[in-house]
C-alpha atoms as a PDB file:
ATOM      1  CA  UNK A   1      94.480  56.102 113.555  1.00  0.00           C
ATOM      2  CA  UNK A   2      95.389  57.363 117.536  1.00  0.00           C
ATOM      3  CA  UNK A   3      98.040  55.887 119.553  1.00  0.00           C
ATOM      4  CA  UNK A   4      96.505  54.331 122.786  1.00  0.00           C
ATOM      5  CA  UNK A   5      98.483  53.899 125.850  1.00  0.00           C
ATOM      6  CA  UNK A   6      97.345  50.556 128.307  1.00  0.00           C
ATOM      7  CA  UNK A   7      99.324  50.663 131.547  1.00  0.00           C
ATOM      8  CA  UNK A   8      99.389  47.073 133.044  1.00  0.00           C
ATOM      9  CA  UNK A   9      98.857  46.813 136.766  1.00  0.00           C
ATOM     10  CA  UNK A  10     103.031  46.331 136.999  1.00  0.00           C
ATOM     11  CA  UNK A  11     103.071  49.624 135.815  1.00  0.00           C
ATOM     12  CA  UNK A  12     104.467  48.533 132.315  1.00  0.00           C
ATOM     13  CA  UNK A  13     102.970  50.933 129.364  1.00  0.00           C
ATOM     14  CA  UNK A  14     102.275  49.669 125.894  1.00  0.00           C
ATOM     15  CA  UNK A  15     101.957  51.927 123.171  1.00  0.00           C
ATOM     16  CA  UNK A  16      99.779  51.073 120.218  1.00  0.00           C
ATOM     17  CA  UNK A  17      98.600  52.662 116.899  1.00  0.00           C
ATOM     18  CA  UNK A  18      95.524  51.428 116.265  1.00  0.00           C
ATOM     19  CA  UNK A  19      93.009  51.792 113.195  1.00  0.00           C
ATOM     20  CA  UNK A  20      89.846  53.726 113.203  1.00  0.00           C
ATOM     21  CA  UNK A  21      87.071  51.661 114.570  1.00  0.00           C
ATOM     22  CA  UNK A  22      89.267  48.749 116.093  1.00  0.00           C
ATOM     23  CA  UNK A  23      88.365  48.570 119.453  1.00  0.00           C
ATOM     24  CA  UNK A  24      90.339  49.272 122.546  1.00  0.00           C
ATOM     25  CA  UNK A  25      89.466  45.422 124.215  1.00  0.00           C
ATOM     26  CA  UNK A  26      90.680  43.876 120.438  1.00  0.00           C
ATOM     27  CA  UNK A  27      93.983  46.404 120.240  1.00  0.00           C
ATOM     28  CA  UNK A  28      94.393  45.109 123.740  1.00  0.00           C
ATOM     29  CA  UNK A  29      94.172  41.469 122.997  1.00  0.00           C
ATOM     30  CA  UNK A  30      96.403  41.635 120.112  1.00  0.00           C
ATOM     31  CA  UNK A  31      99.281  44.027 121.637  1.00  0.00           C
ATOM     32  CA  UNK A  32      99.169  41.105 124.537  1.00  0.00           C
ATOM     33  CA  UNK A  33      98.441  43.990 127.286  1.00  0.00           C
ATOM     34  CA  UNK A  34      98.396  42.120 130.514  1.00  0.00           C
ATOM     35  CA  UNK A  35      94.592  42.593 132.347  1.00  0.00           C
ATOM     36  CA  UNK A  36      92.009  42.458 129.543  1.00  0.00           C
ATOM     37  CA  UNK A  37      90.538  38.651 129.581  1.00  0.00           C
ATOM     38  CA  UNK A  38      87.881  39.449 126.804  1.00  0.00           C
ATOM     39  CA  UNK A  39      85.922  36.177 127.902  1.00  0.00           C
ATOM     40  CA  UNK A  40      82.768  37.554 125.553  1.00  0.00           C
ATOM     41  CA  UNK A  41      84.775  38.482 122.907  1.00  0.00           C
ATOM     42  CA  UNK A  42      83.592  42.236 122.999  1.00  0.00           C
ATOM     43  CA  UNK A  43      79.959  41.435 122.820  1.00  0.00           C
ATOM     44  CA  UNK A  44      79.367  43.904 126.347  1.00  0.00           C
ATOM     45  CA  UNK A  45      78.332  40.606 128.355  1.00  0.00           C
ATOM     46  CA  UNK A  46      81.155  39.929 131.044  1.00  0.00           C
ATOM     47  CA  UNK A  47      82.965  43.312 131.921  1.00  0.00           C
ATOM     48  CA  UNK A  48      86.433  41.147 131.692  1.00  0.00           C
ATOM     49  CA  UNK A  49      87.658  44.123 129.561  1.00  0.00           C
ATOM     50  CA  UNK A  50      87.061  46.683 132.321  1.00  0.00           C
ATOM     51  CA  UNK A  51      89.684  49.708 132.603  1.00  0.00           C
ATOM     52  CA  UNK A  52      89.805  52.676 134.253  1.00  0.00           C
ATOM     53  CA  UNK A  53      90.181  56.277 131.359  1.00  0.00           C
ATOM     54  CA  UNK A  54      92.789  58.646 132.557  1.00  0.00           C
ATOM     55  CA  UNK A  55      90.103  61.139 133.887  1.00  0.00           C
ATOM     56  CA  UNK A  56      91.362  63.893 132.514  1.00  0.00           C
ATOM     57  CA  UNK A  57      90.308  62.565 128.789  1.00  0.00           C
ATOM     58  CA  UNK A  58      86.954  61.233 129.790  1.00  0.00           C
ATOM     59  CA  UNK A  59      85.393  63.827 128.111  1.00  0.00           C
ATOM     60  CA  UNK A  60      87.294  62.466 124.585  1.00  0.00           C
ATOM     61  CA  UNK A  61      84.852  59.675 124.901  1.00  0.00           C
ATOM     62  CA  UNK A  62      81.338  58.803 123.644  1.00  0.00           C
ATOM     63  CA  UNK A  63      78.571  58.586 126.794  1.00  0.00           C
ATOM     64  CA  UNK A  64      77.864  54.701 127.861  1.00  0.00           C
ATOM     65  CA  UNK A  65      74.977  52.686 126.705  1.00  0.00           C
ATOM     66  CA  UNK A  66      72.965  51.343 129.085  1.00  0.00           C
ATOM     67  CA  UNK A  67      74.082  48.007 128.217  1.00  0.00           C
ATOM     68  CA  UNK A  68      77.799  49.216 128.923  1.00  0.00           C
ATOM     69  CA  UNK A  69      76.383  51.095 132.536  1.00  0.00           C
ATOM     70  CA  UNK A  70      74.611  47.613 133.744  1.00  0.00           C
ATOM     71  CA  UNK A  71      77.732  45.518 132.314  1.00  0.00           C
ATOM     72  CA  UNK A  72      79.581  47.903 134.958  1.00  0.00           C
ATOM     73  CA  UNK A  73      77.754  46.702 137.629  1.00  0.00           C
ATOM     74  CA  UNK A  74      79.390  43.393 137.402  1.00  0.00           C
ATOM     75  CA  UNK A  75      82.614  43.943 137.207  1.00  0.00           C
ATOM     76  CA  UNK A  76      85.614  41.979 139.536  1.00  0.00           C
ATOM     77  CA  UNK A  77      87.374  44.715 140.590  1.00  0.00           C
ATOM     78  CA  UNK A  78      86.101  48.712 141.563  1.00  0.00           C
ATOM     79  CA  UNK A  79      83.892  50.305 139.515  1.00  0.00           C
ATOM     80  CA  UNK A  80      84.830  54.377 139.560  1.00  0.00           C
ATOM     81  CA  UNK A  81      83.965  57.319 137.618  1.00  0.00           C
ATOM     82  CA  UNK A  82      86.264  56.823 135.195  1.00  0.00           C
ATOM     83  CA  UNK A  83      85.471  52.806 134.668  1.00  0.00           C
ATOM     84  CA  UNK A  84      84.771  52.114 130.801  1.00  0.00           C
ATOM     85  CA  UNK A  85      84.368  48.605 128.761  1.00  0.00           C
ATOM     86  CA  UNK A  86      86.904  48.773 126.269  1.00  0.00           C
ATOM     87  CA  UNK A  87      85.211  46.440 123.927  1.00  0.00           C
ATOM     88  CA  UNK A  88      82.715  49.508 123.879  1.00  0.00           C
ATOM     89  CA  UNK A  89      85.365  51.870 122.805  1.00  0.00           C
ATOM     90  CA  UNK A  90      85.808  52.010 119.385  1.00  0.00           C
ATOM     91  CA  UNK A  91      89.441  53.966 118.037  1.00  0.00           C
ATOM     92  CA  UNK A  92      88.670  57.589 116.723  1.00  0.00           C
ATOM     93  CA  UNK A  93      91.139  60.086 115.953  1.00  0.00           C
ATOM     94  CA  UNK A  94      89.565  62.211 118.161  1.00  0.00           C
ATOM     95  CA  UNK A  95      90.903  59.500 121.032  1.00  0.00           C
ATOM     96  CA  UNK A  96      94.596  59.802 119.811  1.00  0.00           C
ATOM     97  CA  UNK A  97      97.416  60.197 122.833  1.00  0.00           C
ATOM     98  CA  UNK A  98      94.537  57.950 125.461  1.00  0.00           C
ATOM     99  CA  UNK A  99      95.764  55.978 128.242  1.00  0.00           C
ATOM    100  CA  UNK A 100      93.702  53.418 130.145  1.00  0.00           C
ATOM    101  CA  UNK A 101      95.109  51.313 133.154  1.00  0.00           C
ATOM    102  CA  UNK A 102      94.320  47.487 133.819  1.00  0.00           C
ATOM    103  CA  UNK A 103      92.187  47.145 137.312  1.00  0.00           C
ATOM    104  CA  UNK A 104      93.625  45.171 139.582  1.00  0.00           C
ATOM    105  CA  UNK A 105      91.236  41.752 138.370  1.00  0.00           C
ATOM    106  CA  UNK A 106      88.831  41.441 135.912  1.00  0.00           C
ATOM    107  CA  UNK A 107      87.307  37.817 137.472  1.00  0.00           C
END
């Protein structure tokens, strides 16, 4: 289990413990965190789950597929070093205390 902090583009912070192997786009969806439209339903084919990884604990995280890397390509708002899918990410306790923030759009 890890907590996982989502900061909404307000600002607002939502704090979740989630299970090993949920993944950050579904805790999203089911906390209600403001930004994450899921259209695919974590299946890595619209980027509407796009957030940006505190940089700092990048290196906490597994390297993107391919798949993930093109998905990027598409997304509504920036992509930047630090973009991830979070249907991609899958909860470790290795990514306990992780914050990702909501881009301004995701479509």
């Amino acid at each position: 289990m890890a907590k996982i902090t989502y900061v909404e583009l307000n600002g607002t912070r939502k704090e979740f413990d989630l299970k090993n192997g949920t993944t950050l786009m579904h805790g999203a969806v089911v906390g209600g965190v403001k930004g994450i439209e899921a259209e695919c339903g974590g299946n890595c084919m619209c980027a509407t789950c796009h957030v940006y990884v505190e940089p700092s604990q990048l290196e906490w995280l597994p390297a993107k597929t391919d798949d993930e890397d093109a998905m990027l390509g598409s997304t509504a708002s920036p992509t930047k070093e630090n973009s991830r899918l979070s249907c991609q990410l899958k909860v470790t306790d290795a990514l306990d205390g992780l914050v990702v923030y909501m881009p301004e759009r995701q479509s």
